[in-house]
Protein backbone atom coordinates (compact mmCIF):
# COMPACT_ATOMS: atom_id res chain seq x y z
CA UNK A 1 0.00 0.00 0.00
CA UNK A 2 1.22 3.50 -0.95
CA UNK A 3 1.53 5.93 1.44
CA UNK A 4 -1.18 8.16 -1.02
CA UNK A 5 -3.54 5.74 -0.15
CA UNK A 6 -2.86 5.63 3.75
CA UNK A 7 -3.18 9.41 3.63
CA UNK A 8 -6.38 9.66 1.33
CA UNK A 9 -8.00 7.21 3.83
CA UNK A 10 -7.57 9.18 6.66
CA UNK A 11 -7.85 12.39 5.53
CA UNK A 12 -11.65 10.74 4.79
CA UNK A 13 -11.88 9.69 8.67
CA UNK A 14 -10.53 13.47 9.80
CA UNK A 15 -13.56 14.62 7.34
CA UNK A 16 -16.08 12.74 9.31
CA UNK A 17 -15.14 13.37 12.78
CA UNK A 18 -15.28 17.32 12.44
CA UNK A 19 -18.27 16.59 10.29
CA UNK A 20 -19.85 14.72 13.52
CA UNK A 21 -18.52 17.08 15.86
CA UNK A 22 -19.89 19.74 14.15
CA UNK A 23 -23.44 18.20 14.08
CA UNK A 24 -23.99 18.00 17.89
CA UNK A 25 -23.52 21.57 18.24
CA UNK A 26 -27.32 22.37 18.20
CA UNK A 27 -28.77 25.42 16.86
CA UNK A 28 -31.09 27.09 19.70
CA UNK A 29 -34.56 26.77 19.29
CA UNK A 30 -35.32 30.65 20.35
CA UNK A 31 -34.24 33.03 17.45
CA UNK A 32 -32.34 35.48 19.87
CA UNK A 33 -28.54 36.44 21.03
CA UNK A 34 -29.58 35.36 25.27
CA UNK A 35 -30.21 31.66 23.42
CA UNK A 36 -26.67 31.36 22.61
CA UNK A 37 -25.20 31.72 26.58
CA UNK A 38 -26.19 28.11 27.20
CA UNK A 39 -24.25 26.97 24.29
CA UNK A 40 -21.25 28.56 25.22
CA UNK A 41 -19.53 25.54 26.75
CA UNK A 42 -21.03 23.36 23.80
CA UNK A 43 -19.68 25.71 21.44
CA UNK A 44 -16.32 26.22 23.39
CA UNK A 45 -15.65 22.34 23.65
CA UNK A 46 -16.26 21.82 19.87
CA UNK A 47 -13.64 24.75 18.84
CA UNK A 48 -11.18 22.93 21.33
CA UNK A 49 -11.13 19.73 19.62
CA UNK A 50 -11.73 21.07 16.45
CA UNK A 51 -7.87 22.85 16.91
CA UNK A 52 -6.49 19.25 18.09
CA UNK A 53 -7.71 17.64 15.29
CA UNK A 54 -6.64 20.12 12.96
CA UNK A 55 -2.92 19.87 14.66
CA UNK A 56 -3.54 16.33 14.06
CA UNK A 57 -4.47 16.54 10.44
CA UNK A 58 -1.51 18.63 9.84
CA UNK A 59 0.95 16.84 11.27
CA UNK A 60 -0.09 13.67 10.31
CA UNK A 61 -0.03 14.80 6.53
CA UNK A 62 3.78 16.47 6.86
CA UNK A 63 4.86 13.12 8.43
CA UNK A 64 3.22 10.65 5.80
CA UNK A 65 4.26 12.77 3.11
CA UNK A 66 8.07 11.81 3.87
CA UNK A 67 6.94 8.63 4.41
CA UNK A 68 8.36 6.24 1.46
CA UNK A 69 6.76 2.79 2.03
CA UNK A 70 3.70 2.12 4.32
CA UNK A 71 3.83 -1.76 5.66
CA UNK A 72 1.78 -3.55 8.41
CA UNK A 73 2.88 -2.30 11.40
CA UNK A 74 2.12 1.06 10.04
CA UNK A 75 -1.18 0.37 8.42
CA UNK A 76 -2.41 -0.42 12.29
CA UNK A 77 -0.79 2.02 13.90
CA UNK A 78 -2.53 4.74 11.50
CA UNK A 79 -6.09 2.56 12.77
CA UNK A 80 -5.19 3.01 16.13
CA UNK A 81 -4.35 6.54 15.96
CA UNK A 82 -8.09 7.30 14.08
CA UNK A 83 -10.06 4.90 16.67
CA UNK A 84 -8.71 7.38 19.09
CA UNK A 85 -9.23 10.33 17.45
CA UNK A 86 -13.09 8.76 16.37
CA UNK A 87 -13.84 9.17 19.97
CA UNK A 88 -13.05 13.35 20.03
CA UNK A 89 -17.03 14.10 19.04
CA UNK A 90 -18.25 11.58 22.26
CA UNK A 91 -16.10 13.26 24.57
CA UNK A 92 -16.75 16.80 23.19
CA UNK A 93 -19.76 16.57 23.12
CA UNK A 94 -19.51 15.13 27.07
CA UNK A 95 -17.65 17.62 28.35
CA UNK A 96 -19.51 20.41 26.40
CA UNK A 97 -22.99 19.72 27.76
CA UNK A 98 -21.74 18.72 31.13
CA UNK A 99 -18.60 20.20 32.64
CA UNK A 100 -17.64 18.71 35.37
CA UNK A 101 -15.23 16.56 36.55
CA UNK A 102 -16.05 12.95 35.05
CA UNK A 103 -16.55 14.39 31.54
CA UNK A 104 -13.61 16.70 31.91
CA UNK A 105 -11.37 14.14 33.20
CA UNK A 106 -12.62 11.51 30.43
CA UNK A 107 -11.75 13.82 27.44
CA UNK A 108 -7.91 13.59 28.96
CA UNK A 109 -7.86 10.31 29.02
CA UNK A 110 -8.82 9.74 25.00
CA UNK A 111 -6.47 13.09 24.53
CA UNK A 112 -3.39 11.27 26.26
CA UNK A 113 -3.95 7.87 24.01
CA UNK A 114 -4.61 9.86 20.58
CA UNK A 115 -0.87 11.41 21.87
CA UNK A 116 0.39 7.63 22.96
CA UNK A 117 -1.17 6.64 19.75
CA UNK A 118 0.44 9.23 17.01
CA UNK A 119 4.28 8.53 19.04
CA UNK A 120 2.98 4.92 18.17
CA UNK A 121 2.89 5.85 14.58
CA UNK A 122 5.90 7.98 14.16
CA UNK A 123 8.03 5.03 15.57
CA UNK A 124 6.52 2.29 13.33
CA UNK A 125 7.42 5.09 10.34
CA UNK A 126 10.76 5.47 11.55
CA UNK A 127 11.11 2.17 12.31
CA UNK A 128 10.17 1.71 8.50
CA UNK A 129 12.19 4.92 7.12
CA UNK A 130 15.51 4.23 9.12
CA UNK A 131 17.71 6.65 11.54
CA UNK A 132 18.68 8.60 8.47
CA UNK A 133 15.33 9.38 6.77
CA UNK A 134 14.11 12.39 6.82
CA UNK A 135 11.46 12.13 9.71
CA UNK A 136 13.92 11.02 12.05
CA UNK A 137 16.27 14.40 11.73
CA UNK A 138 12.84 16.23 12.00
CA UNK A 139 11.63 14.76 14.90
CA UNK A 140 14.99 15.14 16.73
CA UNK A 141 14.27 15.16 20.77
CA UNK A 142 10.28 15.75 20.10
CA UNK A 143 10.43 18.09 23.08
CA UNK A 144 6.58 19.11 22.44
CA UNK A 145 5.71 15.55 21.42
CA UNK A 146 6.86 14.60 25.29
CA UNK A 147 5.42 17.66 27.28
CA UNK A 148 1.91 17.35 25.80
CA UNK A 149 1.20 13.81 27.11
CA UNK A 150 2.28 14.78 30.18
CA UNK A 151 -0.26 17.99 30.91
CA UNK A 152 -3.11 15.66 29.54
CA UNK A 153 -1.99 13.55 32.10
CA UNK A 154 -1.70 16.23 34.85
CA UNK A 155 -5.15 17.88 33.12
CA UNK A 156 -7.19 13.94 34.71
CA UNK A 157 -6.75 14.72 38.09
CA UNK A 158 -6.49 18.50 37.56
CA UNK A 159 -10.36 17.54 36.38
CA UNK A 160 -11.34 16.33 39.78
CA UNK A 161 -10.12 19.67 42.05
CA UNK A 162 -11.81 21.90 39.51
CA UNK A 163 -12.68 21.26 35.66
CA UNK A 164 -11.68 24.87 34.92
CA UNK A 165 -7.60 23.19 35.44
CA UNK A 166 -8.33 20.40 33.20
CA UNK A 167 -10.05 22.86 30.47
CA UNK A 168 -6.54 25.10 30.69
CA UNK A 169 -4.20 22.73 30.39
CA UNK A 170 -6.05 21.49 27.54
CA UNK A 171 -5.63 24.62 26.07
CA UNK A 172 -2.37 24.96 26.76
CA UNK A 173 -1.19 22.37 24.75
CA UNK A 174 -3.40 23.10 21.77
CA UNK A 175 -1.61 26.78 21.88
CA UNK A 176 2.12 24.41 21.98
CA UNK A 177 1.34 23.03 18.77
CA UNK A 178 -0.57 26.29 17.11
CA UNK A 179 2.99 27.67 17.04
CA UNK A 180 3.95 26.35 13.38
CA UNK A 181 5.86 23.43 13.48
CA UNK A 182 8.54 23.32 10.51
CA UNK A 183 10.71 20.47 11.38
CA UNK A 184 10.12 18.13 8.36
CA UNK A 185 9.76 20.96 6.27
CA UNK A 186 13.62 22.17 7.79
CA UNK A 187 14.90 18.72 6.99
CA UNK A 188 13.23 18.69 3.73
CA UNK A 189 14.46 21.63 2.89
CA UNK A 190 18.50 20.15 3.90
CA UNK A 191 18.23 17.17 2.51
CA UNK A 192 17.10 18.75 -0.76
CA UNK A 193 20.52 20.52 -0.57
CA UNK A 194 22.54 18.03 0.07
CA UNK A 195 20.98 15.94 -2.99
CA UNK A 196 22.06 18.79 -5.16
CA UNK A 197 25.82 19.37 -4.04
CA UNK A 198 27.20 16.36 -5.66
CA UNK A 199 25.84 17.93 -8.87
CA UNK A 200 27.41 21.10 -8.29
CA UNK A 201 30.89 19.35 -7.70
CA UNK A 202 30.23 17.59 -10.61
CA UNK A 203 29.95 20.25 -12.78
């Protein structure tokens, strides 16, 4: 399988979770501004994981586009990633109508195993690509690949002193990755140059 196809497929899956997402956000039955207030939380859950699943998209995309050859191991760990990220409109849509602790803490817990799940992913790539692909000098020490497990971690029982802690250090680590990330696109970028120096020797 071609790593087109792997990417096609779940660009698909992406497609339908924000489509779902987007459909239990419901419109208010009174035509006035006062009917949106109870929505607010709804509303404010939805944009939350419709950011993390954007980050998601995008970095999914940069890494399976320097992705030469897509085996087994791969093909599952791409599943498991998306069964994860197939449960973001449940727990949205939890925590949106009902924040409090359970809910709150329960969106961490499918936030910390989408992030287990993608590190899952990027090794069975670079286990694929080798140490000197391209993805492995982009990924380098992963510092914000190893900080944002850990807050979703802290953000569980954060969830059950007050919600409000959970909710910002959610947020928190969707504004990490908001900051464009341009590692592949760096090593890209050098390994492009060093494919062209042995043609400017030779000539």
């Amino acid at each position: 399988m071609t790593a087109r196809r792997l990417e096609a497929f779940s660009d698909g899956v992406f497609a339908i979770i924000i489509t779902i997402m987007v459909l239990e956000v419901r419109a208010p039955e009174e035509p006035t501004l006062a009917a949106l207030v109870p929505l607010r939380p709804v509303f404010l859950s939805y944009v939350l994981s419709f950011v993390n699943l954007g980050i998601y998209w995008t970095n999914h995309h940069h890494m399976i586009h320097v992705t030469s050859r897509v085996d087994g191991a791969i093909l599952w760990a791409n599943l498991h990633l998306l069964f994860w990220l197939s449960l973001f409109p449940f727990v949205t849509a939890w925590m949106g109508q009902h924040f409090e602790a359970v809910p709150a803490a329960i969106y961490g817990v499918v936030m910390v195993m989408a992030a287990i799940a993608y590190v899952i992913l990027q090794r069975a790539i670079l286990a694929q690509e080798g140490p000197g692909s391209v993805l492995a000098a982009a990924v380098g020490r992963d510092v914000k690949g190893k900080i944002s497990p850990l807050l979703y971690v802290l953000a569980i029982p954060g969830a059950f002193v007050n919600p409000v802690i959970a909710g910002a250090l959610y947020v928190t680590v969707a504004l990490i990755w908001l900051v464009p990330d341009r590692r592949i696109q760096r090593a890209l970028d050098a390994s492009d140059r060093n494919d062209r120096l042995p043609s400017k020797r030779s000539s």
